[in-house]
N, C-alpha and C. Protein backbone atom coordinates (compact mmCIF):
# COMPACT_ATOMS: atom_id res chain seq x y z
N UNK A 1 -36.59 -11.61 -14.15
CA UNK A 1 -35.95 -11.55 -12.85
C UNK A 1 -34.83 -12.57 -12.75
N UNK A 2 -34.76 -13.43 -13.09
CA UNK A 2 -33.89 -14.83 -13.14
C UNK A 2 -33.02 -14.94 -14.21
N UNK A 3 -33.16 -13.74 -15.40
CA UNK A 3 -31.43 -13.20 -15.94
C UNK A 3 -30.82 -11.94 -14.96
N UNK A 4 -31.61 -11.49 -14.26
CA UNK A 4 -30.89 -10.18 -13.70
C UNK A 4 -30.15 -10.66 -12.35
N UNK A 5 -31.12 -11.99 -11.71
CA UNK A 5 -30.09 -12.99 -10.99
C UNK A 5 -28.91 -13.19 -11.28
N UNK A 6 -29.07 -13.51 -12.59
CA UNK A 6 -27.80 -14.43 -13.69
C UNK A 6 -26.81 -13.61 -13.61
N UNK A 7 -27.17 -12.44 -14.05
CA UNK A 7 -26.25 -11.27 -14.37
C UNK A 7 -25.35 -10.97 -13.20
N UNK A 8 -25.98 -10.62 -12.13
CA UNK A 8 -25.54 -10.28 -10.95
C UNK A 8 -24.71 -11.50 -10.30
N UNK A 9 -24.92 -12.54 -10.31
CA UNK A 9 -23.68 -14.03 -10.39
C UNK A 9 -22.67 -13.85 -10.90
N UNK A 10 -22.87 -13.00 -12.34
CA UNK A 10 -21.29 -13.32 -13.53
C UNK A 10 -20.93 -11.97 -12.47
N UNK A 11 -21.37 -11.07 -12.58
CA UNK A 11 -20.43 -9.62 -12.26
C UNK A 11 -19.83 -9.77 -10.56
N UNK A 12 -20.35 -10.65 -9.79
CA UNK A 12 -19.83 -10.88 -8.59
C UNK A 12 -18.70 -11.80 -8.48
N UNK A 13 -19.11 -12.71 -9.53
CA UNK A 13 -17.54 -14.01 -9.77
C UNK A 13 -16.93 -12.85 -10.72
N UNK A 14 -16.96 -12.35 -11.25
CA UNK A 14 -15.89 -11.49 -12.16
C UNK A 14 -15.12 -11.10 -11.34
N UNK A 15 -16.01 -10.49 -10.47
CA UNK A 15 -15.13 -9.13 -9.51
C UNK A 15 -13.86 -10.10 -8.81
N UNK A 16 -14.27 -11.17 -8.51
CA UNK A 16 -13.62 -11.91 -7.32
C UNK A 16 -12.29 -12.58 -8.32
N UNK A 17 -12.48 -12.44 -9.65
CA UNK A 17 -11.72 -13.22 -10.91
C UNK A 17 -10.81 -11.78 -10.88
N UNK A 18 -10.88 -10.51 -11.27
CA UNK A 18 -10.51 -9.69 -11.45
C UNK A 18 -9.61 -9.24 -10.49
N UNK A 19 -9.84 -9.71 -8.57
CA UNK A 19 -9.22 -9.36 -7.59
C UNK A 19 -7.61 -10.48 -7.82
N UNK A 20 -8.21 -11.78 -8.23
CA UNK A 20 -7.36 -12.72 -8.10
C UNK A 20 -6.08 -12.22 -8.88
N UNK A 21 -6.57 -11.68 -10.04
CA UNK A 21 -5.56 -11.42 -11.38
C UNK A 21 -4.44 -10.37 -10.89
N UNK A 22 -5.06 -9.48 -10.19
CA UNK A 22 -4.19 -8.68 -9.81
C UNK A 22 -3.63 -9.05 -8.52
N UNK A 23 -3.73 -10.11 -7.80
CA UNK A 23 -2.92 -10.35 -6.99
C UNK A 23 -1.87 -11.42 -7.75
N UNK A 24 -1.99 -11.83 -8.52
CA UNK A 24 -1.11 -12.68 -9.23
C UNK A 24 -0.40 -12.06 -10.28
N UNK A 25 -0.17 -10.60 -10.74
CA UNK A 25 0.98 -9.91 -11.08
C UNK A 25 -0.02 -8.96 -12.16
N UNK A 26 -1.57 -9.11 -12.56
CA UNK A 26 -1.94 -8.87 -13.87
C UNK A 26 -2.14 -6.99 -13.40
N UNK A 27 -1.93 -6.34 -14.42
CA UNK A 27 -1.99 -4.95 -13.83
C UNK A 27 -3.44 -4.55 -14.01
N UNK A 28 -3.94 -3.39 -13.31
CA UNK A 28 -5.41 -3.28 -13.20
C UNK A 28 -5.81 -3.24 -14.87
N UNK A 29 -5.60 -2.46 -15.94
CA UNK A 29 -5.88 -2.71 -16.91
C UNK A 29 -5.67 -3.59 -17.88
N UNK A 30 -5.05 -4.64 -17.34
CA UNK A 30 -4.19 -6.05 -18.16
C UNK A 30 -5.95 -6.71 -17.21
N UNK A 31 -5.91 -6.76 -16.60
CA UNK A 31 -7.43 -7.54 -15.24
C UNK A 31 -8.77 -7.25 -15.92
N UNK A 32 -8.91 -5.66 -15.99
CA UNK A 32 -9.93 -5.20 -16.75
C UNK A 32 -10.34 -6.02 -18.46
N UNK A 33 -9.46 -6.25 -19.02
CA UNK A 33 -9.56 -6.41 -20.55
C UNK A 33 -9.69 -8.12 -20.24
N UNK A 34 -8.92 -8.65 -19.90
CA UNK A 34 -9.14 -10.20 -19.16
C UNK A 34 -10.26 -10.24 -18.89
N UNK A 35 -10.98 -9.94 -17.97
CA UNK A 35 -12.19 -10.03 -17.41
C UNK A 35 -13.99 -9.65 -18.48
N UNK A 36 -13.32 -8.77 -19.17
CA UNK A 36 -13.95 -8.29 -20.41
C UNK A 36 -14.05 -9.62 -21.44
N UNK A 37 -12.80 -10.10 -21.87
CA UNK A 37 -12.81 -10.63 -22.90
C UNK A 37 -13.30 -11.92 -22.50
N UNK A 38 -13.22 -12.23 -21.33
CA UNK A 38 -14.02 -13.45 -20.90
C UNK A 38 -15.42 -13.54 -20.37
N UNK A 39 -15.72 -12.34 -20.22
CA UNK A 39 -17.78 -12.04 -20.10
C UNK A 39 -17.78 -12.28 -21.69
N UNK A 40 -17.38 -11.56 -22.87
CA UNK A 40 -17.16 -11.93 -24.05
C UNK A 40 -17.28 -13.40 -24.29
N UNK A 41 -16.47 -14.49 -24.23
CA UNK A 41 -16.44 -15.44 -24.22
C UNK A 41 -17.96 -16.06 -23.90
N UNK A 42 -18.26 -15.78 -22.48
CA UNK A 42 -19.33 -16.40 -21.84
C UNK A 42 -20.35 -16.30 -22.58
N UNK A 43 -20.39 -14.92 -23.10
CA UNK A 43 -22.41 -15.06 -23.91
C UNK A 43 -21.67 -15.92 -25.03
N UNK A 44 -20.34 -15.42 -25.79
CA UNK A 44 -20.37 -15.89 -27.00
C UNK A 44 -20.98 -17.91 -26.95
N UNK A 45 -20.48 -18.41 -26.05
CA UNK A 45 -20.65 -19.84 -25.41
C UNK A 45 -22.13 -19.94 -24.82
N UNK A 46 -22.83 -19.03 -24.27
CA UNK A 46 -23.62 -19.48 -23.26
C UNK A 46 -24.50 -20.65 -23.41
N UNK A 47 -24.80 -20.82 -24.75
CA UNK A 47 -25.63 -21.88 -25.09
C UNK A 47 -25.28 -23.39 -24.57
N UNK A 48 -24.00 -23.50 -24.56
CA UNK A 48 -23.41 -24.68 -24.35
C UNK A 48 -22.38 -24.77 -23.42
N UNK A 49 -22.68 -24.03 -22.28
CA UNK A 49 -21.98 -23.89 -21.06
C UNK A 49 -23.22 -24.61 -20.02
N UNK A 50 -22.44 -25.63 -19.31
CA UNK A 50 -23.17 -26.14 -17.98
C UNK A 50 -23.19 -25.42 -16.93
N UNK A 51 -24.70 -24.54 -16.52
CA UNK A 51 -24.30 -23.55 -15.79
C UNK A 51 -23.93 -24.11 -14.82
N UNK A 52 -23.87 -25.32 -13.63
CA UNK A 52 -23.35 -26.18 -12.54
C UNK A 52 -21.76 -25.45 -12.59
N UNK A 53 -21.27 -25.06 -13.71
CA UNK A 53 -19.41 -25.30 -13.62
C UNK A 53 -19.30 -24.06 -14.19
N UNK A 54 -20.00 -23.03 -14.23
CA UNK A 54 -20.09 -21.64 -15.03
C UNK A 54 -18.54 -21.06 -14.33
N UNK A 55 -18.83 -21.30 -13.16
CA UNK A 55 -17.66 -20.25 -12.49
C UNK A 55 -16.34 -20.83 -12.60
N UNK A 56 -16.41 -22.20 -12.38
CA UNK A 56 -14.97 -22.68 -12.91
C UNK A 56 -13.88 -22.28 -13.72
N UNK A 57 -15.12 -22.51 -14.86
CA UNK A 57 -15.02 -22.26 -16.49
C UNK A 57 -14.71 -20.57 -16.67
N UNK A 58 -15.70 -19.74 -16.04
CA UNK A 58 -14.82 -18.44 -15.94
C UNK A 58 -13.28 -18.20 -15.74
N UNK A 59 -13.57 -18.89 -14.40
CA UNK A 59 -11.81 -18.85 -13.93
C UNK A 59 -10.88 -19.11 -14.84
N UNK A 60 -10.97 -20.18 -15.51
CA UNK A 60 -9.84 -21.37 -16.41
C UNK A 60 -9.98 -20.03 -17.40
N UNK A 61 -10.64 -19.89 -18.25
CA UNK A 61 -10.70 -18.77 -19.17
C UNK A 61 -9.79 -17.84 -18.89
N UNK A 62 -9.95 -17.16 -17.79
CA UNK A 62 -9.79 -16.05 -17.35
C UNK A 62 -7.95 -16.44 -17.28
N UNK A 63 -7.71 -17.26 -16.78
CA UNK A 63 -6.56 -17.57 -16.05
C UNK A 63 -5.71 -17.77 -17.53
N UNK A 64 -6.31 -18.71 -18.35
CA UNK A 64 -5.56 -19.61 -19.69
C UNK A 64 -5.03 -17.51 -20.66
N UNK A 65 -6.40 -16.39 -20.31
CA UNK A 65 -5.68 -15.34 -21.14
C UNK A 65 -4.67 -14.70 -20.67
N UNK A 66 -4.71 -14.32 -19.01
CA UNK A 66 -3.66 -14.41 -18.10
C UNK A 66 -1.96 -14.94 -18.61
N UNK A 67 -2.03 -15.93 -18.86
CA UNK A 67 -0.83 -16.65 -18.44
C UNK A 67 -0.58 -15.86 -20.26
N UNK A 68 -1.49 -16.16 -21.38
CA UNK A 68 -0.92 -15.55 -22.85
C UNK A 68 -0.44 -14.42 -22.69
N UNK A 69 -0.82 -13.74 -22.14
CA UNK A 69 -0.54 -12.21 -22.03
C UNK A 69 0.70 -11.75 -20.80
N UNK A 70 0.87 -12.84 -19.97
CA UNK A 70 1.84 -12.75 -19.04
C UNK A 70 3.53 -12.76 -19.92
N UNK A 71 3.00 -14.05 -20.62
CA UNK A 71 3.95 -14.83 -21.78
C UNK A 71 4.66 -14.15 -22.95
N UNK A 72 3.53 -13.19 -23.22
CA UNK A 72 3.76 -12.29 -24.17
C UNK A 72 4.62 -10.53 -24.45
N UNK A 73 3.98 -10.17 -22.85
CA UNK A 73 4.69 -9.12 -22.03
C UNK A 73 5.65 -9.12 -21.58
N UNK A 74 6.30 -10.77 -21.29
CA UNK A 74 7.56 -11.10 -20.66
C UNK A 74 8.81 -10.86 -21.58
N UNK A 75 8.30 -10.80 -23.09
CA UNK A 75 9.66 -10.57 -24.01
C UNK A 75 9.52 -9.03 -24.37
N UNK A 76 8.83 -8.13 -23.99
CA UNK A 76 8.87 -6.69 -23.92
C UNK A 76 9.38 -6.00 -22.35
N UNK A 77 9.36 -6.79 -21.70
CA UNK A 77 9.80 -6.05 -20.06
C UNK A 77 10.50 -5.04 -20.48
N UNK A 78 10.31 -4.11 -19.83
CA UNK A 78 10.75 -2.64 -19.55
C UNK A 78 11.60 -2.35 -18.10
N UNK A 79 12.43 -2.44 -17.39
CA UNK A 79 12.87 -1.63 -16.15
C UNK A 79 12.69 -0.48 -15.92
N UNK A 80 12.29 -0.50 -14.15
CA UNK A 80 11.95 0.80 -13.32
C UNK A 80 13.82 1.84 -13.75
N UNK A 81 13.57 3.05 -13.56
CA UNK A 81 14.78 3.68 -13.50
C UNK A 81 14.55 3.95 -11.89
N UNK A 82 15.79 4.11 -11.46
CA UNK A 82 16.23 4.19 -10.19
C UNK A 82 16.13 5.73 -9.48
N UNK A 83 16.00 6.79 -10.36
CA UNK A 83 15.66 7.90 -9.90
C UNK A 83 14.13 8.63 -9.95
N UNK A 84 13.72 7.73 -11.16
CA UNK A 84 11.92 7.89 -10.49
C UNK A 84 11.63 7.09 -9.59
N UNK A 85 12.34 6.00 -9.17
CA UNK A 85 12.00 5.60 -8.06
C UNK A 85 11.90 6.18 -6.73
N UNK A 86 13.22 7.06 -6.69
CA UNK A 86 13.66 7.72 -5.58
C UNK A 86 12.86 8.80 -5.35
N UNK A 87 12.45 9.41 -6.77
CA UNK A 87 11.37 11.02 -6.66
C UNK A 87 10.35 10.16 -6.46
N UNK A 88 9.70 8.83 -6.30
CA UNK A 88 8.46 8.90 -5.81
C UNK A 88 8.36 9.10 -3.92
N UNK A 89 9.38 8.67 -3.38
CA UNK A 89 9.69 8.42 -2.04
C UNK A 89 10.50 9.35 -1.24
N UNK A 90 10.20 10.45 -0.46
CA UNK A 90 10.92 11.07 0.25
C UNK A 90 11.95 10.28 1.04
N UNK A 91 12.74 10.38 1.93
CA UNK A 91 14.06 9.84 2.53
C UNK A 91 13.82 8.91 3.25
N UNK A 92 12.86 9.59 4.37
CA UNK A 92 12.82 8.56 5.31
C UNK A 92 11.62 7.17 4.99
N UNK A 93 10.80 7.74 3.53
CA UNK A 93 9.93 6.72 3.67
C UNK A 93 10.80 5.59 2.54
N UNK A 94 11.82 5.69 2.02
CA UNK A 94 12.94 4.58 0.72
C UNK A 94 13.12 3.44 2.11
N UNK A 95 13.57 3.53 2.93
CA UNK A 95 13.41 2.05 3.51
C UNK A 95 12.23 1.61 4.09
N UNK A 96 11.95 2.10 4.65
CA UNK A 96 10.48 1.09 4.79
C UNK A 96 9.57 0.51 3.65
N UNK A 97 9.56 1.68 2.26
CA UNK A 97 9.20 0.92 1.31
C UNK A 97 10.35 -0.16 0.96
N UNK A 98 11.19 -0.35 1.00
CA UNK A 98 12.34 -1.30 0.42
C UNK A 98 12.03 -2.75 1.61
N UNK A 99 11.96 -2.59 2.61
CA UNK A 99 12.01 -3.89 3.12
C UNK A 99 10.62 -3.85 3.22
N UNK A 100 9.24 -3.28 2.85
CA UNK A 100 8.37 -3.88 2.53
C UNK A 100 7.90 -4.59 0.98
N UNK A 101 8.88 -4.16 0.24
CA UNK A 101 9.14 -4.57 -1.31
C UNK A 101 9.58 -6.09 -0.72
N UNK A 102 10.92 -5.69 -0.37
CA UNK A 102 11.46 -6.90 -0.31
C UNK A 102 10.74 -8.38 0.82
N UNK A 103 10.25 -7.86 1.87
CA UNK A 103 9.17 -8.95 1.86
C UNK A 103 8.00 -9.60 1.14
N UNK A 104 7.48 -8.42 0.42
CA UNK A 104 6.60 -9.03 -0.77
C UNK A 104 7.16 -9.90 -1.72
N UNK A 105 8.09 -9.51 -2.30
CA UNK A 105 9.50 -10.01 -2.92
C UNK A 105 9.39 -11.44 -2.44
N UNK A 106 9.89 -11.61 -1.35
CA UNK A 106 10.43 -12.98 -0.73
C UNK A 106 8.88 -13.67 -0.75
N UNK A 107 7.65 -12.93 -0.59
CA UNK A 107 6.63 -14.13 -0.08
C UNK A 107 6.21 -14.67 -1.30
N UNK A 108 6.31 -13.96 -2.93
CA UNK A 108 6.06 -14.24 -3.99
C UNK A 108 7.00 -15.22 -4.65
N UNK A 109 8.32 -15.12 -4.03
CA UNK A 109 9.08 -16.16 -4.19
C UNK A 109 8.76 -17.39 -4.04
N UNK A 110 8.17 -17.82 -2.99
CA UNK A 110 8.07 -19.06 -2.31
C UNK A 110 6.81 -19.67 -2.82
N UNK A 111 5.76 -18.44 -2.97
CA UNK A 111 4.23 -18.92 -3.66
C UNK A 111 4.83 -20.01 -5.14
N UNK A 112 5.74 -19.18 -5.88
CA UNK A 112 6.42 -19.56 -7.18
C UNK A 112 6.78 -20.75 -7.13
N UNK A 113 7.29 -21.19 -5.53
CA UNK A 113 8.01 -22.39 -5.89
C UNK A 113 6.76 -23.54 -5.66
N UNK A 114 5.76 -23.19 -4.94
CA UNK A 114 4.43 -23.98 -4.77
C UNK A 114 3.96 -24.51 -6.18
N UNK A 115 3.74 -25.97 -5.91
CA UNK A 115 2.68 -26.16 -7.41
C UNK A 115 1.56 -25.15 -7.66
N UNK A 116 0.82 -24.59 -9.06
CA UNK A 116 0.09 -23.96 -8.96
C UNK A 116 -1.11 -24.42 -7.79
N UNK A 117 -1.27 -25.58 -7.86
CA UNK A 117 -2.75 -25.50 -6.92
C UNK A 117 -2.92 -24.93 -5.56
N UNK A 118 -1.82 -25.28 -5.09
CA UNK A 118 -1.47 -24.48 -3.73
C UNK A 118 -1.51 -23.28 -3.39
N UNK A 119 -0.48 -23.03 -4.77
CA UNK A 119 -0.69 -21.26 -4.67
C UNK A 119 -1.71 -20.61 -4.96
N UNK A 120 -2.82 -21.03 -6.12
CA UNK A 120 -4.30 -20.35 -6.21
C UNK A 120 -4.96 -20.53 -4.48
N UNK A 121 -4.94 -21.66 -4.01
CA UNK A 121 -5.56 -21.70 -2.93
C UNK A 121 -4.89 -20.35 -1.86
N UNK A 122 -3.67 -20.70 -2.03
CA UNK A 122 -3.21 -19.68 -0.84
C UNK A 122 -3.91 -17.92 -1.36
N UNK A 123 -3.87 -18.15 -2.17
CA UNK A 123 -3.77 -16.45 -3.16
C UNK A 123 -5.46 -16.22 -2.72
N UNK A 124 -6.09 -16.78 -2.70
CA UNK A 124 -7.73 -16.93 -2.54
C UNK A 124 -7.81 -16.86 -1.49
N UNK A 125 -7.41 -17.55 -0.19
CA UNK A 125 -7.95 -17.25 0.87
C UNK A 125 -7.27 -16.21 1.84
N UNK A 126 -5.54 -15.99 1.29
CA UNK A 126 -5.22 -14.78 2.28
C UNK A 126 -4.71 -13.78 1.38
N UNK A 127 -4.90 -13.72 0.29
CA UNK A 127 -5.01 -12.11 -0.36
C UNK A 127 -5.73 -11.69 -0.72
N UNK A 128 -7.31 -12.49 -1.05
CA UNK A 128 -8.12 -12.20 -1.58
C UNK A 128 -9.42 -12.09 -0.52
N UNK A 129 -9.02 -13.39 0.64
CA UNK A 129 -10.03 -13.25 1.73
C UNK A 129 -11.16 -13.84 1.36
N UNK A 130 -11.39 -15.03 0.51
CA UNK A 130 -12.51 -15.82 0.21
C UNK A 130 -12.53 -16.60 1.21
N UNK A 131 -13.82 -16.85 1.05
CA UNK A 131 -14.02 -18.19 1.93
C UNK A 131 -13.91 -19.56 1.67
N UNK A 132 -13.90 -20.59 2.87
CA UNK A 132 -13.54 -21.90 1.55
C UNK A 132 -14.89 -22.40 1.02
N UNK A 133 -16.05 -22.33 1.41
CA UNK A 133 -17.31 -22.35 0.48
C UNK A 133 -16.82 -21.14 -1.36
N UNK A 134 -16.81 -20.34 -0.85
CA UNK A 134 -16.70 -19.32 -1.98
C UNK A 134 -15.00 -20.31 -2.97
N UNK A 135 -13.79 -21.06 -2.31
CA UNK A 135 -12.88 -21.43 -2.80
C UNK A 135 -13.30 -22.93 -3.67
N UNK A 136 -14.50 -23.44 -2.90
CA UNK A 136 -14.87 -24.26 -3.20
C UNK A 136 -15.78 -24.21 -4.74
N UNK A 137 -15.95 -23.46 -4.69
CA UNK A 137 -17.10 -22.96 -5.55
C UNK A 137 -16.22 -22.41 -6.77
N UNK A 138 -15.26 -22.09 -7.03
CA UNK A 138 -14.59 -21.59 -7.79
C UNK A 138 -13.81 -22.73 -8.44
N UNK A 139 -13.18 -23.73 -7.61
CA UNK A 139 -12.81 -25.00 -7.94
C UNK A 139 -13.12 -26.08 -7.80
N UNK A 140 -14.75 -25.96 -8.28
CA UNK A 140 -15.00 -27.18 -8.53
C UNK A 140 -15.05 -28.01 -7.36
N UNK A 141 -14.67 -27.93 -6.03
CA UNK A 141 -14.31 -28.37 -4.63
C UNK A 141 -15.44 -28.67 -3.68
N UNK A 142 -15.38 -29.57 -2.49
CA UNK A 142 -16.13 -29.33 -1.65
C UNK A 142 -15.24 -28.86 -0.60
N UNK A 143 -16.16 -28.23 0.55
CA UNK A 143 -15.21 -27.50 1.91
C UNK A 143 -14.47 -28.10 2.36
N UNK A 144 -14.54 -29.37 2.30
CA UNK A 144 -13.77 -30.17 3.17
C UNK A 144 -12.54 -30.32 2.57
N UNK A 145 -12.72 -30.56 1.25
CA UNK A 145 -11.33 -30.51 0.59
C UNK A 145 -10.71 -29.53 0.25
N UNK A 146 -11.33 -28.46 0.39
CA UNK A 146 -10.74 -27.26 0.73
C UNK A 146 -9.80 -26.70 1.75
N UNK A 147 -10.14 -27.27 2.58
CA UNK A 147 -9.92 -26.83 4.31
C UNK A 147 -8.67 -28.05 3.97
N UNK A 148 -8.63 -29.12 3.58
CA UNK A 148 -7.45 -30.21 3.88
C UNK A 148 -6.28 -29.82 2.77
N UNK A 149 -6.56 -29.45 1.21
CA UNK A 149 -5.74 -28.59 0.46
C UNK A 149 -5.13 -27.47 0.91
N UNK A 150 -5.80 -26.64 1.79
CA UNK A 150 -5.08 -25.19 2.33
C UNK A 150 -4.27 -26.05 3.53
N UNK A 151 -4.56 -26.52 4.24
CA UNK A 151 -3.42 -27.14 5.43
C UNK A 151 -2.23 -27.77 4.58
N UNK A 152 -2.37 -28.19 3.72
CA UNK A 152 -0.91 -28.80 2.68
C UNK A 152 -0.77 -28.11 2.53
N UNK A 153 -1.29 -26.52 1.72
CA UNK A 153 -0.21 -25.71 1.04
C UNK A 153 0.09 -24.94 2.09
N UNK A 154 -0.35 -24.29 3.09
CA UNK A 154 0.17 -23.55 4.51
C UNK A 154 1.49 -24.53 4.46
N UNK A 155 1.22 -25.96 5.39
CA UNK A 155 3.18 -26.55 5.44
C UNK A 155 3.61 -26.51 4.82
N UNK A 156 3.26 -26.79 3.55
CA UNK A 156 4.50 -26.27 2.32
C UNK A 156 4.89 -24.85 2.12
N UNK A 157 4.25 -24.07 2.28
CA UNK A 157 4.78 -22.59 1.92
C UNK A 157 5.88 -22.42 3.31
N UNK A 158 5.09 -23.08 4.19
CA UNK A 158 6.00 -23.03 5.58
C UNK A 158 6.98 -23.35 5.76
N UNK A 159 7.31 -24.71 4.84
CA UNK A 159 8.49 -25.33 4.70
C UNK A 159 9.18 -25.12 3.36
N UNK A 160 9.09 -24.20 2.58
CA UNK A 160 10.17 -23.65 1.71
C UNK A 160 10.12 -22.16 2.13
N UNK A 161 9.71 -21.44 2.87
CA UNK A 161 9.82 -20.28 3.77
C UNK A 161 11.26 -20.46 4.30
N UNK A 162 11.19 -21.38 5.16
CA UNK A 162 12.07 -21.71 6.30
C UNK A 162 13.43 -22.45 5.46
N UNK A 163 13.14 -23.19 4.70
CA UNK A 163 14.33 -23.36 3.38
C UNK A 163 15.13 -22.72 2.95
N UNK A 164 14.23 -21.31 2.48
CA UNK A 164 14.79 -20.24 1.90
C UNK A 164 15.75 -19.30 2.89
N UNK A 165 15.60 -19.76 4.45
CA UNK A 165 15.71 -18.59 4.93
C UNK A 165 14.83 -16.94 5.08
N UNK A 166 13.81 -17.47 4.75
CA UNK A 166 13.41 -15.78 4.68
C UNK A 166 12.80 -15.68 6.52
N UNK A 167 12.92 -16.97 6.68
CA UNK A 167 11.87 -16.66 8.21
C UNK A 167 13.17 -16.64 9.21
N UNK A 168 13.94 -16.66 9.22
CA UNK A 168 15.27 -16.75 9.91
C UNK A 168 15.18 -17.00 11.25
């Protein structure tokens, strides 16, 4: 009963590892194989993993194949063509998708210019909708320093928002 506990821990922090990835650019099957290769990892280790920091240690994993594979894909980029763009979108719906692009656009901008810590925090609690117990728990954190880390990165995103102009 107390591996099927276990089990049900990794596949619930996965899921929440797997949501993160794809809010941070990884495509659902770039997330999938990430997430794979790091349950991989975990038994391969389990012996000598402190379960206290299991989920951390997921994350960092998860994140360290992330960024290889981000790194790696970045010297193959491919561009959208401009007329499958257009056949995906009837007339009247090309602008509303465009200035909802382009606000996504602008809010990913500004995450970019955040040190990473800020931006995992921000990415966790309003795209992902964790809680700061659950943020806490992921980094190693207590709530409190949770709750005082997200108020820094809120003014900062707030104040290179307003830098940028995007809040006009």
């Amino acid at each position: 009963m107390k591996d099927e506990r276990f089990e049900n821990f990794l596949i619930n922090k996965m899921a929440i590892i797997y949501k993160y990835l794809i809010k941070i650019g990884a495509s659902c099957e770039d997330a999938e194989d990430i997430v794979q290769e790091t349950m991989c990892k975990a038994i391969e280790y389990v012996d000598s993993l402190n379960v206290d920091n299991i989920y951390p240690w997921l994350f960092k994993v998860s994140l360290y194949r992330y960024y290889n594979l981000y790194n790696k894909k970045k010297k193959e980029e491919v561009g959208i063509d401009d007329k499958i763009l257009s056949s995906l979108y009837s007339d009247g719906m090309i602008e509303e998708h465009v200035l909802n692009e382009e606000l996504k656009s602008n809010v990913h901008k500004v995450l970019g210019l955040l040190k990473e810590s800020y931006r995992t925090l921000l990415i966790f609690k309003y795209f992902i909708g964790l809680s700061y117990k659950e943020i806490g728990d992921i980094l190693n954190l207590d709530e409190n320093k949770v709750k005082t880390y997200l108020y820094r990165a809120r003014n900062k995103f707030k104040e290179l928002w307003e830098v940028s102009n995007y809040g006009r």
